[in-house]
PDB file of N, CA and C in Angstrom:
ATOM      1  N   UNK A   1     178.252  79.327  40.746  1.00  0.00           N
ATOM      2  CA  UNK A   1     178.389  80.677  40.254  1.00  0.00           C
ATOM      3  C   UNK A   1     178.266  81.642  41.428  1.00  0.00           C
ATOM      4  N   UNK A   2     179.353  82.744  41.550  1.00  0.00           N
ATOM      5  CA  UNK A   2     178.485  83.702  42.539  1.00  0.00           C
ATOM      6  C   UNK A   2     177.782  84.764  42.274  1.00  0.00           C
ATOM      7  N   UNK A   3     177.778  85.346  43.188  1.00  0.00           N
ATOM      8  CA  UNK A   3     176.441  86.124  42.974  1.00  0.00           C
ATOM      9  C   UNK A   3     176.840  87.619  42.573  1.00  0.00           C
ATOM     10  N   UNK A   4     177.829  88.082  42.459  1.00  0.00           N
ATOM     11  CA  UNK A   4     178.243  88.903  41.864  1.00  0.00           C
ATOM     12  C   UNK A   4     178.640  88.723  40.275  1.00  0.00           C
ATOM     13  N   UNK A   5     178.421  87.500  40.089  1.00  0.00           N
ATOM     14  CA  UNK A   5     178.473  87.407  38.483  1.00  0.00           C
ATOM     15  C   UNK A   5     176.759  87.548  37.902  1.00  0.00           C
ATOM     16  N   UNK A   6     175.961  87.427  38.447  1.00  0.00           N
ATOM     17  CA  UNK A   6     174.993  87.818  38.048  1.00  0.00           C
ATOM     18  C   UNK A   6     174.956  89.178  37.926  1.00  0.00           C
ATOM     19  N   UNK A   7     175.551  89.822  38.495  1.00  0.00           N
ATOM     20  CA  UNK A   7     175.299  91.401  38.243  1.00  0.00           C
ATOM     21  C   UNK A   7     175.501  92.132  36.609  1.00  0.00           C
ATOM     22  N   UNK A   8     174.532  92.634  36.210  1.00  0.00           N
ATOM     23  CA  UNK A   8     174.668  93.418  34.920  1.00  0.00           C
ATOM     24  C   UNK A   8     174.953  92.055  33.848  1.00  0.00           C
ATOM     25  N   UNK A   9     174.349  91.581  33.838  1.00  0.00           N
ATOM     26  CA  UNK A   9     174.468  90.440  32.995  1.00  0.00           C
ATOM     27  C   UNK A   9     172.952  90.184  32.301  1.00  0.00           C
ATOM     28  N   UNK A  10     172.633  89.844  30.607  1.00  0.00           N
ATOM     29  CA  UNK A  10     172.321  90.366  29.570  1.00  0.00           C
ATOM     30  C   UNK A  10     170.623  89.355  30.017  1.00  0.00           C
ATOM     31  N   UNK A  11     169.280  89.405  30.119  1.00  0.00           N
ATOM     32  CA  UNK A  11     168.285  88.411  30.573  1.00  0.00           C
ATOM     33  C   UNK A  11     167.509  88.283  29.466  1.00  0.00           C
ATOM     34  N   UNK A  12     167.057  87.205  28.978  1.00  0.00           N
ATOM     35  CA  UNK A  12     166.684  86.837  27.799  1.00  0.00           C
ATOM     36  C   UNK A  12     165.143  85.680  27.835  1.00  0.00           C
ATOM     37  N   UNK A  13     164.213  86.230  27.450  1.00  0.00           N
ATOM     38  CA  UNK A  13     163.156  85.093  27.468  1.00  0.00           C
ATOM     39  C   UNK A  13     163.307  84.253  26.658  1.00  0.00           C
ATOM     40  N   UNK A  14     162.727  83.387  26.518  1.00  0.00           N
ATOM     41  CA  UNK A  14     162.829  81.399  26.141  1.00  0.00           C
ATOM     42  C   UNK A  14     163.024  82.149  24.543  1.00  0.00           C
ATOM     43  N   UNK A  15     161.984  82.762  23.817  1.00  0.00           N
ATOM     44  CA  UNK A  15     162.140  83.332  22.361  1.00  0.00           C
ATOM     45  C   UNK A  15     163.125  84.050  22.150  1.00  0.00           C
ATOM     46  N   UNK A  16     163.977  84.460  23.039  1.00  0.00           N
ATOM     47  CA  UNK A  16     165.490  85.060  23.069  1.00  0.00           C
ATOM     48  C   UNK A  16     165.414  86.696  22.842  1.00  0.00           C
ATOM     49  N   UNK A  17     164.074  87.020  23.187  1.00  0.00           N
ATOM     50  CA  UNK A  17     163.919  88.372  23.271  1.00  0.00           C
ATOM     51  C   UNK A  17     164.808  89.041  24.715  1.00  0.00           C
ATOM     52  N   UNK A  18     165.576  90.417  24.089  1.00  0.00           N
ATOM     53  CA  UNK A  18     166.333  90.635  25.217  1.00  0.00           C
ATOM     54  C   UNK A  18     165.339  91.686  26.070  1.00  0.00           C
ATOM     55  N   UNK A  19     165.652  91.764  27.236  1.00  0.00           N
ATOM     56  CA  UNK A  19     164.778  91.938  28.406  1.00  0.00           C
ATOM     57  C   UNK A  19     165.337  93.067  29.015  1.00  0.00           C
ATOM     58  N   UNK A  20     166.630  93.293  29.120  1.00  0.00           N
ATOM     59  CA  UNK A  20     167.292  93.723  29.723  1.00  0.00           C
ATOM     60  C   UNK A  20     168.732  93.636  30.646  1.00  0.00           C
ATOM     61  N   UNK A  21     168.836  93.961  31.796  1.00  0.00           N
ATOM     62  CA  UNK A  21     170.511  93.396  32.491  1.00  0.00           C
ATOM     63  C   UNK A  21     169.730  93.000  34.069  1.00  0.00           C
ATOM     64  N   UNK A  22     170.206  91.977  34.533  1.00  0.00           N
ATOM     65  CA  UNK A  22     169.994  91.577  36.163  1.00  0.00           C
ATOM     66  C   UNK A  22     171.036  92.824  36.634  1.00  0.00           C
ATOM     67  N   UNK A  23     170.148  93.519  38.239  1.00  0.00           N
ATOM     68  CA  UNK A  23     170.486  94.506  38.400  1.00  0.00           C
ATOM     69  C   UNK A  23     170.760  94.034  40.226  1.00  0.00           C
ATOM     70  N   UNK A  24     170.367  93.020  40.365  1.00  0.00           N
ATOM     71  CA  UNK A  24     170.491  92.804  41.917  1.00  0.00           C
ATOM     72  C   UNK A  24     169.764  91.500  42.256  1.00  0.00           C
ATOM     73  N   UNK A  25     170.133  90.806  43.465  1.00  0.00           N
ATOM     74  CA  UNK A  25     168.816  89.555  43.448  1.00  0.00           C
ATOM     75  C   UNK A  25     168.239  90.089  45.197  1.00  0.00           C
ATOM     76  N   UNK A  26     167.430  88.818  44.956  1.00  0.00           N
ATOM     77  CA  UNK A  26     166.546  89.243  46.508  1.00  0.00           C
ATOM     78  C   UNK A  26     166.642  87.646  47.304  1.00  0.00           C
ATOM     79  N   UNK A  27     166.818  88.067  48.464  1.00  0.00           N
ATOM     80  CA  UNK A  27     167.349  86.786  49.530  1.00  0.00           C
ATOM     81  C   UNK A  27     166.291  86.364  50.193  1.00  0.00           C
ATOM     82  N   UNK A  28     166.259  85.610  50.865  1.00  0.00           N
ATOM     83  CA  UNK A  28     164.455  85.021  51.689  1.00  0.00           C
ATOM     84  C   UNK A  28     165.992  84.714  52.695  1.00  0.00           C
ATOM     85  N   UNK A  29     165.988  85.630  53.871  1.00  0.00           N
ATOM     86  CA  UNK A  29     166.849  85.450  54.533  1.00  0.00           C
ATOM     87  C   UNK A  29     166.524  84.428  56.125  1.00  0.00           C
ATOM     88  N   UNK A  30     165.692  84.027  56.166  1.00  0.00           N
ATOM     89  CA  UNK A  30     164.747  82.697  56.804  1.00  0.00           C
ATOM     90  C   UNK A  30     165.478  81.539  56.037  1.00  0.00           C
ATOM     91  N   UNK A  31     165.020  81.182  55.181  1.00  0.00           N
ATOM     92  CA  UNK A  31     165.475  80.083  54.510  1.00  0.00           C
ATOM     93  C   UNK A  31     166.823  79.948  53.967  1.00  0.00           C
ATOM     94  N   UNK A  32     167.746  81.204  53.545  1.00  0.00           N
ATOM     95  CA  UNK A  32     168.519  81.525  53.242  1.00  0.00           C
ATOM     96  C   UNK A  32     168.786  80.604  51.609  1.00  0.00           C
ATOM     97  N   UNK A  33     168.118  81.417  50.845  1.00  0.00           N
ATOM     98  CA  UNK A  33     167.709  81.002  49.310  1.00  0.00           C
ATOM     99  C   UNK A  33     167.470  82.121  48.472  1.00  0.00           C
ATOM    100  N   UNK A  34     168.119  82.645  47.573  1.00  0.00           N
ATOM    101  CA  UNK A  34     168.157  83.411  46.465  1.00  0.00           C
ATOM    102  C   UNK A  34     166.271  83.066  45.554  1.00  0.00           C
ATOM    103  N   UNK A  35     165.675  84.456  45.886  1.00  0.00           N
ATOM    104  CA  UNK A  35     164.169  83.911  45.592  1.00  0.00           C
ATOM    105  C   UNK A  35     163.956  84.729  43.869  1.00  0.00           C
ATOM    106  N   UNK A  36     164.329  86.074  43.578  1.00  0.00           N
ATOM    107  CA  UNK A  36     164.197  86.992  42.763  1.00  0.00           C
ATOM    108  C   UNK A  36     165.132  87.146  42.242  1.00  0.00           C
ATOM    109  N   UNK A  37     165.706  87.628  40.991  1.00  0.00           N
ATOM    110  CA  UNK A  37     166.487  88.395  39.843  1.00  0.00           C
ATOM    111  C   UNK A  37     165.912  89.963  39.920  1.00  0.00           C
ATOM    112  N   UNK A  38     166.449  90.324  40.672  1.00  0.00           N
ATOM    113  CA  UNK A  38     165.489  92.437  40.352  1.00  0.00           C
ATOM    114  C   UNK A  38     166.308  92.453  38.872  1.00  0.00           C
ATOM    115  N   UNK A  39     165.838  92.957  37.922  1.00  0.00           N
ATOM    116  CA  UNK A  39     165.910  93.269  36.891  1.00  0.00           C
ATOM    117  C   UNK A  39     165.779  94.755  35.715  1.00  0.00           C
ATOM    118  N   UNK A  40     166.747  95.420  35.341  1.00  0.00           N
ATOM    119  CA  UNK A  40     166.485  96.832  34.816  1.00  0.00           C
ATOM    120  C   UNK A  40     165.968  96.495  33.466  1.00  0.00           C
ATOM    121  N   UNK A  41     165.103  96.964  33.141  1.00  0.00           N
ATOM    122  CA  UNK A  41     164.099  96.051  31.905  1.00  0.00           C
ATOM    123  C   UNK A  41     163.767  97.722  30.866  1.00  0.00           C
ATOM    124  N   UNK A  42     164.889  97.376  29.436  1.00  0.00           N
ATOM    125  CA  UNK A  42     164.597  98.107  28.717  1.00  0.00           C
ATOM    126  C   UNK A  42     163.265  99.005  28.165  1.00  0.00           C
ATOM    127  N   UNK A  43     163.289 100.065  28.091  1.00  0.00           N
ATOM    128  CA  UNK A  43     162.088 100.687  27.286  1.00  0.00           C
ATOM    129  C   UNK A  43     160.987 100.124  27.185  1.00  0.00           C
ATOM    130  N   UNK A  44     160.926  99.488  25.721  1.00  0.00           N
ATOM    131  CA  UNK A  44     159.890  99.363  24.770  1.00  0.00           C
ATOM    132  C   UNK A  44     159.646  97.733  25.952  1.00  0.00           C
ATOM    133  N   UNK A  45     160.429  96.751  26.138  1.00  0.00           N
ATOM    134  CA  UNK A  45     159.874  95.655  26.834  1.00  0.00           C
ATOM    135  C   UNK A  45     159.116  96.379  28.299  1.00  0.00           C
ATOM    136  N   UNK A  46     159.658  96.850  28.563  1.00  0.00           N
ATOM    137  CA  UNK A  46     158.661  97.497  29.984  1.00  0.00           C
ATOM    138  C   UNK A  46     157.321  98.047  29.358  1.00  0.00           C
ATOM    139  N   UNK A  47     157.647  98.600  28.474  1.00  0.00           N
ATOM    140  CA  UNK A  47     155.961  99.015  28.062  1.00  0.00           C
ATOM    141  C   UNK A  47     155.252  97.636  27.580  1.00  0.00           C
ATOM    142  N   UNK A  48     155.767  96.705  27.008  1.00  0.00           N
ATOM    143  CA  UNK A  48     154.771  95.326  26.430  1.00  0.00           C
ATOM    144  C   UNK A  48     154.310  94.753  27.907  1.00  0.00           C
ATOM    145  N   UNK A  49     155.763  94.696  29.023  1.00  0.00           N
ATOM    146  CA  UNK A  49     155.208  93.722  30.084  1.00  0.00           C
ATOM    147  C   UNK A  49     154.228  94.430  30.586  1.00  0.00           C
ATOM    148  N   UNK A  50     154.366  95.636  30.970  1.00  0.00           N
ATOM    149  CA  UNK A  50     153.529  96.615  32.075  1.00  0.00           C
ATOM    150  C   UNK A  50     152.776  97.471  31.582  1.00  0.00           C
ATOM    151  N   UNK A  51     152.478  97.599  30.180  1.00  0.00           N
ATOM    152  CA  UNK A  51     151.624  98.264  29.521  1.00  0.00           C
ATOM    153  C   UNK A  51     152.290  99.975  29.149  1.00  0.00           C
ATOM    154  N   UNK A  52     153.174 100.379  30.266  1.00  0.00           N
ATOM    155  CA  UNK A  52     153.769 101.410  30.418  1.00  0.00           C
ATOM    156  C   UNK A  52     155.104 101.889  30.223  1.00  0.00           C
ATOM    157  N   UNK A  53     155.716 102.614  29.072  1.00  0.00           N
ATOM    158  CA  UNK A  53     157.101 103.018  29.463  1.00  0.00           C
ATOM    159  C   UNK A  53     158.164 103.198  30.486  1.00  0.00           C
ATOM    160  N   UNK A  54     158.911 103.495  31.149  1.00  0.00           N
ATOM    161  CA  UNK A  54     159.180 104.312  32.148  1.00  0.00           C
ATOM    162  C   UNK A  54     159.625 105.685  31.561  1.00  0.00           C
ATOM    163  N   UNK A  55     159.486 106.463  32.384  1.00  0.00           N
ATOM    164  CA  UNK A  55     159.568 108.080  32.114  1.00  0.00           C
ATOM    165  C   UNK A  55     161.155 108.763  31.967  1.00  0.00           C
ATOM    166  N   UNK A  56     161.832 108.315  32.929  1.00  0.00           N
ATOM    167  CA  UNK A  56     162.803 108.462  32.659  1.00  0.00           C
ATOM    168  C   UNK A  56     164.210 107.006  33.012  1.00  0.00           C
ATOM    169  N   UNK A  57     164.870 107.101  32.064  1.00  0.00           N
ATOM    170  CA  UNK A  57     165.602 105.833  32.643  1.00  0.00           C
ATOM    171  C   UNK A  57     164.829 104.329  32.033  1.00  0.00           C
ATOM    172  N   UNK A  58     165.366 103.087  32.871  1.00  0.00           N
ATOM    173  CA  UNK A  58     164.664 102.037  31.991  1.00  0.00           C
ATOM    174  C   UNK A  58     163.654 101.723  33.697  1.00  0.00           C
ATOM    175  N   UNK A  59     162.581 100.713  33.310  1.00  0.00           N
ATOM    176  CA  UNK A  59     162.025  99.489  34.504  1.00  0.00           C
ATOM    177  C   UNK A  59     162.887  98.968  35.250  1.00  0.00           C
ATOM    178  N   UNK A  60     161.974  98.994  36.575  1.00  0.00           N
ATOM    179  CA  UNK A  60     162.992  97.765  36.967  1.00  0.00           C
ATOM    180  C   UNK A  60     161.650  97.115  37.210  1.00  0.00           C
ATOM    181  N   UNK A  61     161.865  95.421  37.905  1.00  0.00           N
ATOM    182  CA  UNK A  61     161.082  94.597  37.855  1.00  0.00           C
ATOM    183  C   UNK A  61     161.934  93.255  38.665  1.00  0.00           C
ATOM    184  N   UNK A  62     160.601  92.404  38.981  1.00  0.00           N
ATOM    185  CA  UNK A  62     161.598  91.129  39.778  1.00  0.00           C
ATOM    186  C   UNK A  62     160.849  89.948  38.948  1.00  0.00           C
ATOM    187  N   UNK A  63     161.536  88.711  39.262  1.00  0.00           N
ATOM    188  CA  UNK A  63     161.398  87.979  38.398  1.00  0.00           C
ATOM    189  C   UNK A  63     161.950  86.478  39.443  1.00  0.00           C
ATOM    190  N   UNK A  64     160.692  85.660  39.612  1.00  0.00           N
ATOM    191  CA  UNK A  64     161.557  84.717  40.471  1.00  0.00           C
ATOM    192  C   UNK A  64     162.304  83.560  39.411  1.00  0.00           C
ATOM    193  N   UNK A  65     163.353  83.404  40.894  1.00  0.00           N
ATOM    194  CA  UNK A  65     165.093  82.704  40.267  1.00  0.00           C
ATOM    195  C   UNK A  65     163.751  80.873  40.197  1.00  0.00           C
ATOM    196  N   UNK A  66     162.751  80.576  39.843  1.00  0.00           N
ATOM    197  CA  UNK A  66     162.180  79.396  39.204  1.00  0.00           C
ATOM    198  C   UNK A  66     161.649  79.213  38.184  1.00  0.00           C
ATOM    199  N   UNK A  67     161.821  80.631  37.280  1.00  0.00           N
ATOM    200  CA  UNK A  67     161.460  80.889  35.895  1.00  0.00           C
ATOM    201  C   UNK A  67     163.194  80.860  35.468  1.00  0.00           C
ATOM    202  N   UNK A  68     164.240  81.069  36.183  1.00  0.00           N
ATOM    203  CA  UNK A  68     165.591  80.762  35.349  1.00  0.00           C
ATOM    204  C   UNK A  68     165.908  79.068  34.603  1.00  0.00           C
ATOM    205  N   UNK A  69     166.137  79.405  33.211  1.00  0.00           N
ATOM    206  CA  UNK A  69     166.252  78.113  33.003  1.00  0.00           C
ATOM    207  C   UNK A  69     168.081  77.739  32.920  1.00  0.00           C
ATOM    208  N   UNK A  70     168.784  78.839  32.186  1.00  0.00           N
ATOM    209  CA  UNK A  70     170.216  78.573  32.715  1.00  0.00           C
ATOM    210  C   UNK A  70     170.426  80.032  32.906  1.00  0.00           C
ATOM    211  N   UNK A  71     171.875  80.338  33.163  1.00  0.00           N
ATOM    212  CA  UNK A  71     172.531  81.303  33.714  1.00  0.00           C
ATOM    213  C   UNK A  71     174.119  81.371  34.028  1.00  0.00           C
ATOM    214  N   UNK A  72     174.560  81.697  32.240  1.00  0.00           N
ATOM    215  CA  UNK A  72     176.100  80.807  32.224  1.00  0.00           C
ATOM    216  C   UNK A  72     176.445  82.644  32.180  1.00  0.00           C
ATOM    217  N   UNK A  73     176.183  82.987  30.552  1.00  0.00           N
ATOM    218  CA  UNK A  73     177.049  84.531  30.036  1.00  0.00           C
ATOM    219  C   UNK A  73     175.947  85.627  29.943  1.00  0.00           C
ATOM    220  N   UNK A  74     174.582  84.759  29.919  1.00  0.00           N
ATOM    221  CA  UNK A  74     173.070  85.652  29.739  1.00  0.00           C
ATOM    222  C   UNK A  74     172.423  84.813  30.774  1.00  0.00           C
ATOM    223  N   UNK A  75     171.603  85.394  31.401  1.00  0.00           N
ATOM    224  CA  UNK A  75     170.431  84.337  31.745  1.00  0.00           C
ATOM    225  C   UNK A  75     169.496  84.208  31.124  1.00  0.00           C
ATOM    226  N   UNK A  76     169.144  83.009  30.296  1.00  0.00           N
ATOM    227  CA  UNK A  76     167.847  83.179  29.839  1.00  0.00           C
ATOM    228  C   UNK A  76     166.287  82.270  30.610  1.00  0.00           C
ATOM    229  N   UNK A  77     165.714  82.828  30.706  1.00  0.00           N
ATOM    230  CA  UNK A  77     164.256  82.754  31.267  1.00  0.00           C
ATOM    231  C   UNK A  77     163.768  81.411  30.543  1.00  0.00           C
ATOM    232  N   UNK A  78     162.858  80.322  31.600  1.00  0.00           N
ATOM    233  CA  UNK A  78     161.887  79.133  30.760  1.00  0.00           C
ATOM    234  C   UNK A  78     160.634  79.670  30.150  1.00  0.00           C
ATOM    235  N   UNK A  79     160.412  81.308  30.279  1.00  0.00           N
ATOM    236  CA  UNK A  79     158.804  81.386  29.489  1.00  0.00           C
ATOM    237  C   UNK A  79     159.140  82.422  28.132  1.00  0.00           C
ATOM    238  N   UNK A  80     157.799  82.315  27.229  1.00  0.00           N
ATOM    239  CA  UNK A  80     158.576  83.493  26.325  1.00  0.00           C
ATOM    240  C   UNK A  80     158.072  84.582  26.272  1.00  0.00           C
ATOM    241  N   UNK A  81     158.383  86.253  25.502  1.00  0.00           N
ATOM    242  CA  UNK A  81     157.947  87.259  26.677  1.00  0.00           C
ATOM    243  C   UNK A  81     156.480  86.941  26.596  1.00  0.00           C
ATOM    244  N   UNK A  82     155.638  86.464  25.497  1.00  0.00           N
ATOM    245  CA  UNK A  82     154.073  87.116  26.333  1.00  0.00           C
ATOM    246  C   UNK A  82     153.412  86.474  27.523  1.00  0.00           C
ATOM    247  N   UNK A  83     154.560  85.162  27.475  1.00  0.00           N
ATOM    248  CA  UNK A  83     154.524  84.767  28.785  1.00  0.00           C
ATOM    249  C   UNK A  83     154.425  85.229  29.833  1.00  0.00           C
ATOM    250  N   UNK A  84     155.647  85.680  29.975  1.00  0.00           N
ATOM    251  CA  UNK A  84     156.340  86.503  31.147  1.00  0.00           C
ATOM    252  C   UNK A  84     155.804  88.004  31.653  1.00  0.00           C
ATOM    253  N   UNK A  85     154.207  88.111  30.812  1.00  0.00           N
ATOM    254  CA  UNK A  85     153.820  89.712  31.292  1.00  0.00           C
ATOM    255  C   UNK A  85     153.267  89.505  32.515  1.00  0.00           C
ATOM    256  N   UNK A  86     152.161  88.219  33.053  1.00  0.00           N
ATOM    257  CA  UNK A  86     152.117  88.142  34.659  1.00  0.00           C
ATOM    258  C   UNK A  86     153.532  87.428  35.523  1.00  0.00           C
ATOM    259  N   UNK A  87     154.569  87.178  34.758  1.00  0.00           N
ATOM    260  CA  UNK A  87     155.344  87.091  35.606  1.00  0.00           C
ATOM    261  C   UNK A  87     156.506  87.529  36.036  1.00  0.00           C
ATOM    262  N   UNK A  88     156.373  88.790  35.555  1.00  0.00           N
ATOM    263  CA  UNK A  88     157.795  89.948  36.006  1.00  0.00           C
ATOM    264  C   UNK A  88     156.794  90.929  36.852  1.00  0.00           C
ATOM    265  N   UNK A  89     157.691  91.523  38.184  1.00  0.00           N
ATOM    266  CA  UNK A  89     156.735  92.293  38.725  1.00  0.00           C
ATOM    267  C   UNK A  89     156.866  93.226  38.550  1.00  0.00           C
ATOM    268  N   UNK A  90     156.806  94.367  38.583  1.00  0.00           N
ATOM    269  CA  UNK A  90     157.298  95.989  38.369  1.00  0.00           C
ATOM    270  C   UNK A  90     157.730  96.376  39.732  1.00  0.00           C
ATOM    271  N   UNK A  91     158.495  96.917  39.616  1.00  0.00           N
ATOM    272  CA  UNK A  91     158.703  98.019  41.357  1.00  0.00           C
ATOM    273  C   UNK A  91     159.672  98.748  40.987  1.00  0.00           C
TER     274      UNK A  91
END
């Protein structure tokens, strides 16, 4: 797959709760290995993961590419969200 097909494409935890759209990834340019999914993370899920809304606009957040379990038309995530509240980061 390349890596421009990840872009804006629909991210889904294991319970198929939608999350939001992959908004960019992050490179470990040493090793040269795709490490993160940065992620624009709707409303109301940004407030469950991070306790907090965002103010204006949606979250963004990263999410490492070893919580992806596939990644064909959605990606969906191996944890489910209340999983996933220590493991999306905010930024």
């Amino acid at each position: 797959m390349l890596g421009s097909k990840l872009q804006k494409v629909a991210i889904f935890s294991k319970d198929m709760v939608k999350l939001g759209k992959s908004k960019d990834i992050e490179i470990d340019t040493k090793n040269m290995k795709i490490i993160n999914l940065i992620l624009e993370i709707e409303g109301d899920v940004a407030k469950k993961l991070f306790g907090q809304a965002p103010r204006l606009g949606n979250a963004k957040g990263k999410v490492s590419v070893d919580l992806v379990e596939s990644a064909k038309d959605a990606v969906i995530l191996k944890q489910t969200m209340n999983e996933l509240k220590g493991s999306i980061e905010q930024i």
